[in-house]
C-alpha atoms as a PDB file:
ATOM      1  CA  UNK A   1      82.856  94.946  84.838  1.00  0.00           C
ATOM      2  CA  UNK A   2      81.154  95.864  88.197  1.00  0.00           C
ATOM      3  CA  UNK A   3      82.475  92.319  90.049  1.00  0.00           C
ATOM      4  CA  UNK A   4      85.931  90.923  90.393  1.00  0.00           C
ATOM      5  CA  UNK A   5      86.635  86.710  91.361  1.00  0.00           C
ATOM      6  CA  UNK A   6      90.151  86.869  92.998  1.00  0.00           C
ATOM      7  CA  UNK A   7      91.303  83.087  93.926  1.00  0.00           C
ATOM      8  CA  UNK A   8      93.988  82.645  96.772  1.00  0.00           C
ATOM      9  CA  UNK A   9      96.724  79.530  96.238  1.00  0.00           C
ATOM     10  CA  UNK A  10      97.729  79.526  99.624  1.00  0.00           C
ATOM     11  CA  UNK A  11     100.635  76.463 100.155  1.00  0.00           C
ATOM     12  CA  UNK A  12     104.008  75.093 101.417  1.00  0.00           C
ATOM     13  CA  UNK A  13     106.563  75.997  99.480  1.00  0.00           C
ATOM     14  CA  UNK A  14     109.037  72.777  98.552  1.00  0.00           C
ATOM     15  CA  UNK A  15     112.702  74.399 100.151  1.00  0.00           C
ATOM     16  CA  UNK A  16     114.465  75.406  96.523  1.00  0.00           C
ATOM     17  CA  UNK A  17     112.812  72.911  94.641  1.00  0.00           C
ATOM     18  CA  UNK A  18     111.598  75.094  91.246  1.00  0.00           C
ATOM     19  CA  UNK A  19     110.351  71.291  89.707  1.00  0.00           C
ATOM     20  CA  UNK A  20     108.470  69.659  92.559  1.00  0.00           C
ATOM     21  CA  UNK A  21     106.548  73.150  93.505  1.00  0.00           C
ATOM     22  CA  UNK A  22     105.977  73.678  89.723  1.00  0.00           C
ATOM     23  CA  UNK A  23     104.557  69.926  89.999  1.00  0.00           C
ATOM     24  CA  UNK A  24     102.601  71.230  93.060  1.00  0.00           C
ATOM     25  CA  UNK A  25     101.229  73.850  91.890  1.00  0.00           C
ATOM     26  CA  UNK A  26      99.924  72.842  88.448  1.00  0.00           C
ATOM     27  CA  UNK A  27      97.424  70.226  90.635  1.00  0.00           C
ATOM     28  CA  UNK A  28      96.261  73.010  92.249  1.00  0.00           C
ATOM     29  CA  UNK A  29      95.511  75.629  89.909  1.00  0.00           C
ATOM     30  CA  UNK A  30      93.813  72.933  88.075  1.00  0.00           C
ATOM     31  CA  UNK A  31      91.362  72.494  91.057  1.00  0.00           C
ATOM     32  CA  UNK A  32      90.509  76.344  90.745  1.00  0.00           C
ATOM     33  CA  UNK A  33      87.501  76.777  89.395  1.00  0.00           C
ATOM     34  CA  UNK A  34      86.334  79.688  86.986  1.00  0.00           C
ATOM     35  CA  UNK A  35      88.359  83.066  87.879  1.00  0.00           C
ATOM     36  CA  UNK A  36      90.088  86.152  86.780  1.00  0.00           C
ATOM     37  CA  UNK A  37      92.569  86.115  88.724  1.00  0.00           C
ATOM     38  CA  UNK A  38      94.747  83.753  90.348  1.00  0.00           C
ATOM     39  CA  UNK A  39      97.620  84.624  93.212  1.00  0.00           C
ATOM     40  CA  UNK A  40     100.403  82.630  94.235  1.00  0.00           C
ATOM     41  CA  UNK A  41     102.716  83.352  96.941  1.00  0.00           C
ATOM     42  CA  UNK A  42     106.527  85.546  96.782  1.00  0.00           C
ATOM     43  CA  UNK A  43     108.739  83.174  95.396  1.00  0.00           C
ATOM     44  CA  UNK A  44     106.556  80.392  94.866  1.00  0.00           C
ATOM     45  CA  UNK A  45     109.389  77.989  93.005  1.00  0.00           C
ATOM     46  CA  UNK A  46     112.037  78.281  95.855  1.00  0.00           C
ATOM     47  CA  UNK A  47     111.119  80.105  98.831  1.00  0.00           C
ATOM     48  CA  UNK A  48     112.535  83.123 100.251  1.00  0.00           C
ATOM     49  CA  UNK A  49     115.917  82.260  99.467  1.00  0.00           C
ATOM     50  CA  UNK A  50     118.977  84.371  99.220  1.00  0.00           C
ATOM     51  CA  UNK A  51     120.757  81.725  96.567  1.00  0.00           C
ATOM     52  CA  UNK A  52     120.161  84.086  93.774  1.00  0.00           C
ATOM     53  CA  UNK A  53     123.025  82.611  91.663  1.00  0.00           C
ATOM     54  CA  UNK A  54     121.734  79.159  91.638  1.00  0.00           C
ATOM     55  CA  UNK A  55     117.828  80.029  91.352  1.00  0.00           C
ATOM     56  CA  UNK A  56     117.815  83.104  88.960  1.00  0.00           C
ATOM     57  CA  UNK A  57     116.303  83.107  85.515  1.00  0.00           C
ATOM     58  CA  UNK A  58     116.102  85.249  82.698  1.00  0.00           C
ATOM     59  CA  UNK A  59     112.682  86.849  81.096  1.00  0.00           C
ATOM     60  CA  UNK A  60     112.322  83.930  78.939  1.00  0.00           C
ATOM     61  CA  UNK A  61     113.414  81.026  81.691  1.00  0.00           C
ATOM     62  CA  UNK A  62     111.145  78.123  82.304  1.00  0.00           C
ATOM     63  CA  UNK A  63     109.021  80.174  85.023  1.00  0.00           C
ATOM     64  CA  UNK A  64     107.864  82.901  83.356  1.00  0.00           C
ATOM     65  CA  UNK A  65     107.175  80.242  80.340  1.00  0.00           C
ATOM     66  CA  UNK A  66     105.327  78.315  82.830  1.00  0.00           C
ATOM     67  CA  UNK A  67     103.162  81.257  84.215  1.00  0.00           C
ATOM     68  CA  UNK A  68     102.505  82.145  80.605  1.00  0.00           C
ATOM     69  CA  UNK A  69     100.917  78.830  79.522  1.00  0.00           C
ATOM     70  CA  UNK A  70      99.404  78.234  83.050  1.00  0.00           C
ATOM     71  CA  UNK A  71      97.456  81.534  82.563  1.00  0.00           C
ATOM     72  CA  UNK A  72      96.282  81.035  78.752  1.00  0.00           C
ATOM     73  CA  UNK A  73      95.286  77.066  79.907  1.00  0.00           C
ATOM     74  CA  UNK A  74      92.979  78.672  83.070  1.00  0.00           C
ATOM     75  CA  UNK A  75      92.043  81.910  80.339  1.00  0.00           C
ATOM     76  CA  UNK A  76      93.056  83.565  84.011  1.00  0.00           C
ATOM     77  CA  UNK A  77      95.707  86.324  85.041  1.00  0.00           C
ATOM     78  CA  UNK A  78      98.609  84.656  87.179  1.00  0.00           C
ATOM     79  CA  UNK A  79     100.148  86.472  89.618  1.00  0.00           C
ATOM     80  CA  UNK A  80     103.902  85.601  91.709  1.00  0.00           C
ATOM     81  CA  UNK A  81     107.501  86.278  91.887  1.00  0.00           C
ATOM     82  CA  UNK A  82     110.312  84.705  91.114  1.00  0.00           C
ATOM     83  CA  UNK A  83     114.183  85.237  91.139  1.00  0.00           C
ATOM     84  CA  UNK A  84     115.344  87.154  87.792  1.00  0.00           C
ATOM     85  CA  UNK A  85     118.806  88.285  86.906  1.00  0.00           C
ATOM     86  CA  UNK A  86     119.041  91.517  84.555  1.00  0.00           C
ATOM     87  CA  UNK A  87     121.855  93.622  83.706  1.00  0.00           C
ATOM     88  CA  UNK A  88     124.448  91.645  86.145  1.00  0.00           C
ATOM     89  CA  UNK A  89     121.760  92.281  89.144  1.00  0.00           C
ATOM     90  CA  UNK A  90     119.102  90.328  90.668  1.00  0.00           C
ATOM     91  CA  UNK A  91     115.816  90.944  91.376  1.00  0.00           C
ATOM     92  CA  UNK A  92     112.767  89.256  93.305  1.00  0.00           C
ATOM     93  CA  UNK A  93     110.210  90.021  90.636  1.00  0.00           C
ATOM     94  CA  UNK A  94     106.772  89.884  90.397  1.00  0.00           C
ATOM     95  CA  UNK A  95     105.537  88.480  87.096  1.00  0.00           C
ATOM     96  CA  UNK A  96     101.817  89.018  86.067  1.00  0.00           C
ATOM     97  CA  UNK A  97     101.291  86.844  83.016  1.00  0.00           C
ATOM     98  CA  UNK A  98      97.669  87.630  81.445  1.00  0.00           C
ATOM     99  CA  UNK A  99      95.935  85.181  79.333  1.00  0.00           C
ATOM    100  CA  UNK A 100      96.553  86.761  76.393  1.00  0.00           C
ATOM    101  CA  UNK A 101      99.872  85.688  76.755  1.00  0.00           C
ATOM    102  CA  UNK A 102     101.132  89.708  77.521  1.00  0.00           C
ATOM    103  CA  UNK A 103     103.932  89.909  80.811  1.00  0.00           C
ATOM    104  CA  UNK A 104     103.936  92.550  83.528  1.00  0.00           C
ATOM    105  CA  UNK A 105     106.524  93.014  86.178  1.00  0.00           C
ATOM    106  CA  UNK A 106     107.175  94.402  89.045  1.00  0.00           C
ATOM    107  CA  UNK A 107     110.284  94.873  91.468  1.00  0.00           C
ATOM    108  CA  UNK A 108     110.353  94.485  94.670  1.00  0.00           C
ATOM    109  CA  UNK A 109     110.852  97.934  96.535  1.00  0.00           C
ATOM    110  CA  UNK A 110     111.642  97.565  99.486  1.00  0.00           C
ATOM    111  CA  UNK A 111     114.208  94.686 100.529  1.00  0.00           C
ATOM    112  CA  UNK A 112     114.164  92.511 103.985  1.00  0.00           C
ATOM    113  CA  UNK A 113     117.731  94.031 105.123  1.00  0.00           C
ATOM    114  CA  UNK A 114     117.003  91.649 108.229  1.00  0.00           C
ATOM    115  CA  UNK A 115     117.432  88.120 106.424  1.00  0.00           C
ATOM    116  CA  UNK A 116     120.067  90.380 104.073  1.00  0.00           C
ATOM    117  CA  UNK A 117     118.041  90.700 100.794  1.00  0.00           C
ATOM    118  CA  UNK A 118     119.627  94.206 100.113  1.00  0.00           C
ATOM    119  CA  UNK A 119     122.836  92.814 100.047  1.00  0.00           C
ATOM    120  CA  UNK A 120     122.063  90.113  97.035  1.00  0.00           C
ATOM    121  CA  UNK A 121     118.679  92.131  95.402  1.00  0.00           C
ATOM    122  CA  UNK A 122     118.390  95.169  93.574  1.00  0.00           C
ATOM    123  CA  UNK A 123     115.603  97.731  94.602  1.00  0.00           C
ATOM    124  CA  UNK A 124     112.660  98.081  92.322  1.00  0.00           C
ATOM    125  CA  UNK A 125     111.807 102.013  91.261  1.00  0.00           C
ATOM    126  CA  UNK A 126     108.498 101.896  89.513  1.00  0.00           C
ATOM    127  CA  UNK A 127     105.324 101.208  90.802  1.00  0.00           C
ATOM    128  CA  UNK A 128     102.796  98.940  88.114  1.00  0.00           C
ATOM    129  CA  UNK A 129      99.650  99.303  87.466  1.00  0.00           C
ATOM    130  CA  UNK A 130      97.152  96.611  85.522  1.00  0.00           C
ATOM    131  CA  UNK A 131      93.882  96.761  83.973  1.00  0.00           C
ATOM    132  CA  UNK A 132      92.079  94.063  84.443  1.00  0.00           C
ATOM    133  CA  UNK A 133      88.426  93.636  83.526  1.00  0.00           C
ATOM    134  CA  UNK A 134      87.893  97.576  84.353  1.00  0.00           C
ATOM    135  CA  UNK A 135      89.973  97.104  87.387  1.00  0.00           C
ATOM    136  CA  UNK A 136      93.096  98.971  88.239  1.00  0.00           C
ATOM    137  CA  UNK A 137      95.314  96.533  90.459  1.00  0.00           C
ATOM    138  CA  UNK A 138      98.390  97.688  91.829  1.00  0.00           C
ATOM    139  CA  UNK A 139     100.545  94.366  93.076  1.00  0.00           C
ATOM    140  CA  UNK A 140     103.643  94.826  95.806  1.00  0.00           C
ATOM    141  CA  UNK A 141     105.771  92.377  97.447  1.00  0.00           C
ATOM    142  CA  UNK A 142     105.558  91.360 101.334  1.00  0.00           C
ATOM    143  CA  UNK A 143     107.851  93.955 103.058  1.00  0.00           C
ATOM    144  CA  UNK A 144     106.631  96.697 101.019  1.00  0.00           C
ATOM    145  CA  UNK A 145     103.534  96.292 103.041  1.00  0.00           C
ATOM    146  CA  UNK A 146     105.049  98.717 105.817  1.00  0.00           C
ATOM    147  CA  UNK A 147     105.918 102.070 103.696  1.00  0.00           C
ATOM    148  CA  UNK A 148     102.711 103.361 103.341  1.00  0.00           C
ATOM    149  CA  UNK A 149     104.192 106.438 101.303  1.00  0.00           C
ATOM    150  CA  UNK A 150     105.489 104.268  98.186  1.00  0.00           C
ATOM    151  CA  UNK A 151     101.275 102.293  98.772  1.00  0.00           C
ATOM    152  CA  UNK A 152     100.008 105.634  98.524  1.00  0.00           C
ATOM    153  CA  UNK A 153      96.877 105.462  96.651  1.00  0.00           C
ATOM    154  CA  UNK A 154      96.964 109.348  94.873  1.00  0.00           C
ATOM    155  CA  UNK A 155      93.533 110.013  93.345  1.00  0.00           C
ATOM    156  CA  UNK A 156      92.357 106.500  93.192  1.00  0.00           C
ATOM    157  CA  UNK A 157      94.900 105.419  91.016  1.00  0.00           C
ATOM    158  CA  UNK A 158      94.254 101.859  91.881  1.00  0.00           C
ATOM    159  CA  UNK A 159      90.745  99.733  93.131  1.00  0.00           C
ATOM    160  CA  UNK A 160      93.412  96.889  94.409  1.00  0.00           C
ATOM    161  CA  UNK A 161      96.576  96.272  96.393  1.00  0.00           C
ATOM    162  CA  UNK A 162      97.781  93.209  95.935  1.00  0.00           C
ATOM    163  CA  UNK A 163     100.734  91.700  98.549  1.00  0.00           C
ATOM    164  CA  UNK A 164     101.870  88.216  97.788  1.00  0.00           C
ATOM    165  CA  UNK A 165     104.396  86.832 100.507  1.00  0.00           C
ATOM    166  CA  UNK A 166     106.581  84.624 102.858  1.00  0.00           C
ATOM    167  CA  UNK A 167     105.742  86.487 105.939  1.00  0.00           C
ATOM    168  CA  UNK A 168     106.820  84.566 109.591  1.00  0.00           C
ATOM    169  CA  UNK A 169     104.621  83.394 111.720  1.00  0.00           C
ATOM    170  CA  UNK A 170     105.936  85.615 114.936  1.00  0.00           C
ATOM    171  CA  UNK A 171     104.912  88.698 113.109  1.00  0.00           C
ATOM    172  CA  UNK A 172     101.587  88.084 111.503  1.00  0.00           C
ATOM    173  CA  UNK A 173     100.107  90.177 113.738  1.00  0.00           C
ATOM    174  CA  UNK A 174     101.785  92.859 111.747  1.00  0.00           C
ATOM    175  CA  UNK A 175     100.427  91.399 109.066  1.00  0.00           C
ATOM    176  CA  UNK A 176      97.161  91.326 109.648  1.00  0.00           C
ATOM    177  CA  UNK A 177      97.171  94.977 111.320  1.00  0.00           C
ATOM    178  CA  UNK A 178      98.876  96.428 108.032  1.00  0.00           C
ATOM    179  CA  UNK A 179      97.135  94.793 105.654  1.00  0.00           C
ATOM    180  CA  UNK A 180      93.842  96.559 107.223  1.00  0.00           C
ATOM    181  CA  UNK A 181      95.488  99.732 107.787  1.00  0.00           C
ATOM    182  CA  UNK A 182      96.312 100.042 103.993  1.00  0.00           C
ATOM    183  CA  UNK A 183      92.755  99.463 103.563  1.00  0.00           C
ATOM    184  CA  UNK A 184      91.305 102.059 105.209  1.00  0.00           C
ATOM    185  CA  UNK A 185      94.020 104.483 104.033  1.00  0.00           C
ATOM    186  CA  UNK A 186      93.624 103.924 100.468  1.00  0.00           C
ATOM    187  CA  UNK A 187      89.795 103.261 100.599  1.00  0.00           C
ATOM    188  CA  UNK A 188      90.889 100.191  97.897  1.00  0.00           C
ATOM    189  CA  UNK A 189      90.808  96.300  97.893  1.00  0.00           C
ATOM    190  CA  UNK A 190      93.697  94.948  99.765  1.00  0.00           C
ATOM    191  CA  UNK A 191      94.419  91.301  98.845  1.00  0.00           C
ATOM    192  CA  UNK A 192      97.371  89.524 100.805  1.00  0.00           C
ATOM    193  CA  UNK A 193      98.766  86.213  99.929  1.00  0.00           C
ATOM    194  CA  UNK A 194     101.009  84.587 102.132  1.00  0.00           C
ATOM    195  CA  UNK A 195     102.909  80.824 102.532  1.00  0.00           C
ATOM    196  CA  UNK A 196     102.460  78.363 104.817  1.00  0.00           C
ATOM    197  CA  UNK A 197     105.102  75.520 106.410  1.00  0.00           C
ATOM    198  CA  UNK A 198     108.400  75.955 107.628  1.00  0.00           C
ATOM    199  CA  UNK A 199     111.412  76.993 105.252  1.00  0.00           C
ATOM    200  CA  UNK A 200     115.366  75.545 105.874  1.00  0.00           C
ATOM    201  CA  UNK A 201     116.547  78.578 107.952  1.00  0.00           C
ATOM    202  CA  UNK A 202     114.077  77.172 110.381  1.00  0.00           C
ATOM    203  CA  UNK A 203     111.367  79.977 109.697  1.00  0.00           C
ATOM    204  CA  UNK A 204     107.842  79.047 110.402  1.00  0.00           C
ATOM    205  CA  UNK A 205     104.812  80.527 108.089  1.00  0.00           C
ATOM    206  CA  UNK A 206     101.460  80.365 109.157  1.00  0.00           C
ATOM    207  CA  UNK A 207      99.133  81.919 106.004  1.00  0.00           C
ATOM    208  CA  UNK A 208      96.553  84.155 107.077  1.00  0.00           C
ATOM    209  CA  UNK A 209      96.487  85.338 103.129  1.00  0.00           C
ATOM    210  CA  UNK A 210      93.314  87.937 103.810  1.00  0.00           C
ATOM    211  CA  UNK A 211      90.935  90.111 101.151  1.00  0.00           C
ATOM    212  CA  UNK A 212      90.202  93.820 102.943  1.00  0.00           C
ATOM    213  CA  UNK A 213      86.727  95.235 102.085  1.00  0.00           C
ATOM    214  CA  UNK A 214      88.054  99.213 101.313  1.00  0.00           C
ATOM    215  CA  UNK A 215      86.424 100.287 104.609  1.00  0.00           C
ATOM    216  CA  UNK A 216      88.750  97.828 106.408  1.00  0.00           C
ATOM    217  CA  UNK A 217      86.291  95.060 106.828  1.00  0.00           C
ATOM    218  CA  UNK A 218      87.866  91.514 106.770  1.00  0.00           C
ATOM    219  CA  UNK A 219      85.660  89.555 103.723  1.00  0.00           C
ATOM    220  CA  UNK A 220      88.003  86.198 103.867  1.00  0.00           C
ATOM    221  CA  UNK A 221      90.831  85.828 106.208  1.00  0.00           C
ATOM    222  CA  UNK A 222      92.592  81.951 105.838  1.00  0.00           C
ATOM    223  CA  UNK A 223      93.793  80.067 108.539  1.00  0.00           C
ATOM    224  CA  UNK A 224      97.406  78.086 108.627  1.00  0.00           C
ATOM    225  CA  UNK A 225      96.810  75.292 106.486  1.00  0.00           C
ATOM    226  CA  UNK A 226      97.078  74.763 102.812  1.00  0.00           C
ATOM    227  CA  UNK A 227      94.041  76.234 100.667  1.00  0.00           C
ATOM    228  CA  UNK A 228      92.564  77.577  97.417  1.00  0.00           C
ATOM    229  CA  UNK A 229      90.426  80.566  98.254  1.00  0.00           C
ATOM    230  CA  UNK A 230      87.882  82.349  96.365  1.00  0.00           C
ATOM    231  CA  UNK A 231      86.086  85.414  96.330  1.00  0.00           C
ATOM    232  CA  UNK A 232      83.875  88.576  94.155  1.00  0.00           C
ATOM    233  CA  UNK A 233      85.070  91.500  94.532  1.00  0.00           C
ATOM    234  CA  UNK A 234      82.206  94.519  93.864  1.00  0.00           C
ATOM    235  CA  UNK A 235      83.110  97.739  91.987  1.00  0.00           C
ATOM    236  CA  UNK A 236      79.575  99.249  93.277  1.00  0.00           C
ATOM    237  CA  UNK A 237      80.840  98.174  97.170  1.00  0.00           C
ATOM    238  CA  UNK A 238      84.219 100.681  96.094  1.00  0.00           C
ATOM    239  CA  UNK A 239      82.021 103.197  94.376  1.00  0.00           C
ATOM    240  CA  UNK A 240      79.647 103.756  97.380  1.00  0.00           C
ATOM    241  CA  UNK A 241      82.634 103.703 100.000  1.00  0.00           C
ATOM    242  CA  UNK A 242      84.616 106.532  98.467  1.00  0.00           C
ATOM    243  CA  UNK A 243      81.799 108.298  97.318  1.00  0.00           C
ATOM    244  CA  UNK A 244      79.844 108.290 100.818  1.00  0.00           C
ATOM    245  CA  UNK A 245      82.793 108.975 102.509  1.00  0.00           C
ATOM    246  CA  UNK A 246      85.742 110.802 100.357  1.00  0.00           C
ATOM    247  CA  UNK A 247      88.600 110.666 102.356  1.00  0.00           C
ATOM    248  CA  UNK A 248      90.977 110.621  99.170  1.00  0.00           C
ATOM    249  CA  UNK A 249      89.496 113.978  97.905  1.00  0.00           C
ATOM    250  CA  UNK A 250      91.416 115.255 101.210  1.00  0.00           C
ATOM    251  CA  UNK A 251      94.796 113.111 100.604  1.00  0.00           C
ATOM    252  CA  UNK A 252      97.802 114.987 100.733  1.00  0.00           C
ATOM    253  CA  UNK A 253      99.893 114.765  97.462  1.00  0.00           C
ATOM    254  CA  UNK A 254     103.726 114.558  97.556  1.00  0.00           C
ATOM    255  CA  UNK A 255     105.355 117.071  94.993  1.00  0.00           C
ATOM    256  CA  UNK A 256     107.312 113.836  93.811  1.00  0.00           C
ATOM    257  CA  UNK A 257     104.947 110.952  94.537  1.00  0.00           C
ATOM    258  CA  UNK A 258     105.818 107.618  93.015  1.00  0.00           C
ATOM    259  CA  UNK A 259     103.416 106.782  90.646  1.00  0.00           C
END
């Protein structure tokens, strides 16, 4: 497949309210139209909460059931995390659910020791990759965004970043910056998602979720509000850029990279 259609769910998550954003949510993906793809935000059910006892779910909970169905009714990939519990630790867990009914996960890395997520998450240790449609996607979670050595893109390993998120509103500067840089870094698609609204602890999101063309062109950058996004991505757009100008040929490799 030479194109890509990526669609954005950009919204307000309901303060630890699994039921009422699950409610949410199912009107909008419903008002998606045709896509591959479909990305929700980091912890779309609750919000970036650190109430892992009271919010976590196992592989076979009612979320990951829910992304499951949601992705064979749409015959789209859905992408999101959610709080999991495995092996007496917690994690905030990307789940890719495929419409083939197939899971894919993916820890988060690195955790927000400023709002103490180390201190109630366990650290991820394996990067994922996923074909989809003849398109390698690697996805990440919002603070991972600023250690460009674990987004390292080693031979073209991946077309696509993907960051879903609850990042503030005083840094999306940083955001936006980093989301560009990794762009232009990795010559590859960089998709961010992020939330909007304002979360108990008084945090305000403002959005901004962004697609990066792989020269570090902005192709759709969202404003604060609410939305449902689309766009095509194009393989021959990727092709062209890496083969007109080959940065990644020049790349230096790590003796232990983690891939």
């Amino acid at each position: 497949m030479k194109s890509l259609s990526i669609t954005i769910i950009q919204h307000d998550i309901i303060w630890e309210d699994p039921k009422s954003n699950i409610e949410l949510l199912n009107k909008k993906i419903d008002q998606t139209a045709d896509t591959d793809l479909i990305i929700l935000p980091e912890m779309f059910a609750t919000g970036f909460t650190m109430h892992v006892k009271k919010f976590a779910q196992s592989m076979t909970g009612t979320l990951v059931e829910w992304l499951k169905k949601s992705a064979i009714r749409k015959s789209a990939d859905i992408v999101g995390s959610i709080i999991t519990k495995e092996n007496d630790q917690y994690f905030n867990r990307l789940i890719w659910a495929s419409p083939t009914g197939k899971i894919y996960t993916y820890d988060k890395r690195h955790l927000f020791r400023m709002a103490g997520e180390d201190k109630v998450y366990a650290q991820g240790t394996k990067h994922l990759t996923v074909n989809i449609k003849n398109w390698k996607v690697n996805p990440f979670i919002c603070y991972d965004l600023r250690f460009p050595c674990w987004l390292r893109n080693y031979g073209n390993y991946y077309d696509i970043a993907l960051f879903i998120a609850n990042w503030p509103k005083k840094r999306i500067y940083h955001w936006q910056t980093l989301l560009k840089a990794r762009a232009i870094e990795n010559q590859s698609y960089i998709i961010g998602v992020n939330r909007t609204g304002e979360d108990k602890n008084k945090v305000q999101y403002n959005g901004h979720s962004m697609v990066i063309a792989p020269d570090g062109k902005v192709l759709l950058e969202n404003d604060h509000k609410e939305s449902i996004s689309s766009i095509i991505l194009s393989k021959e757009i990727l092709e062209k850029t890496r083969e007109f100008f080959p940065v990644w040929k020049d790349a230096d490799f790590s003796d232990t990279p983690f891939i």
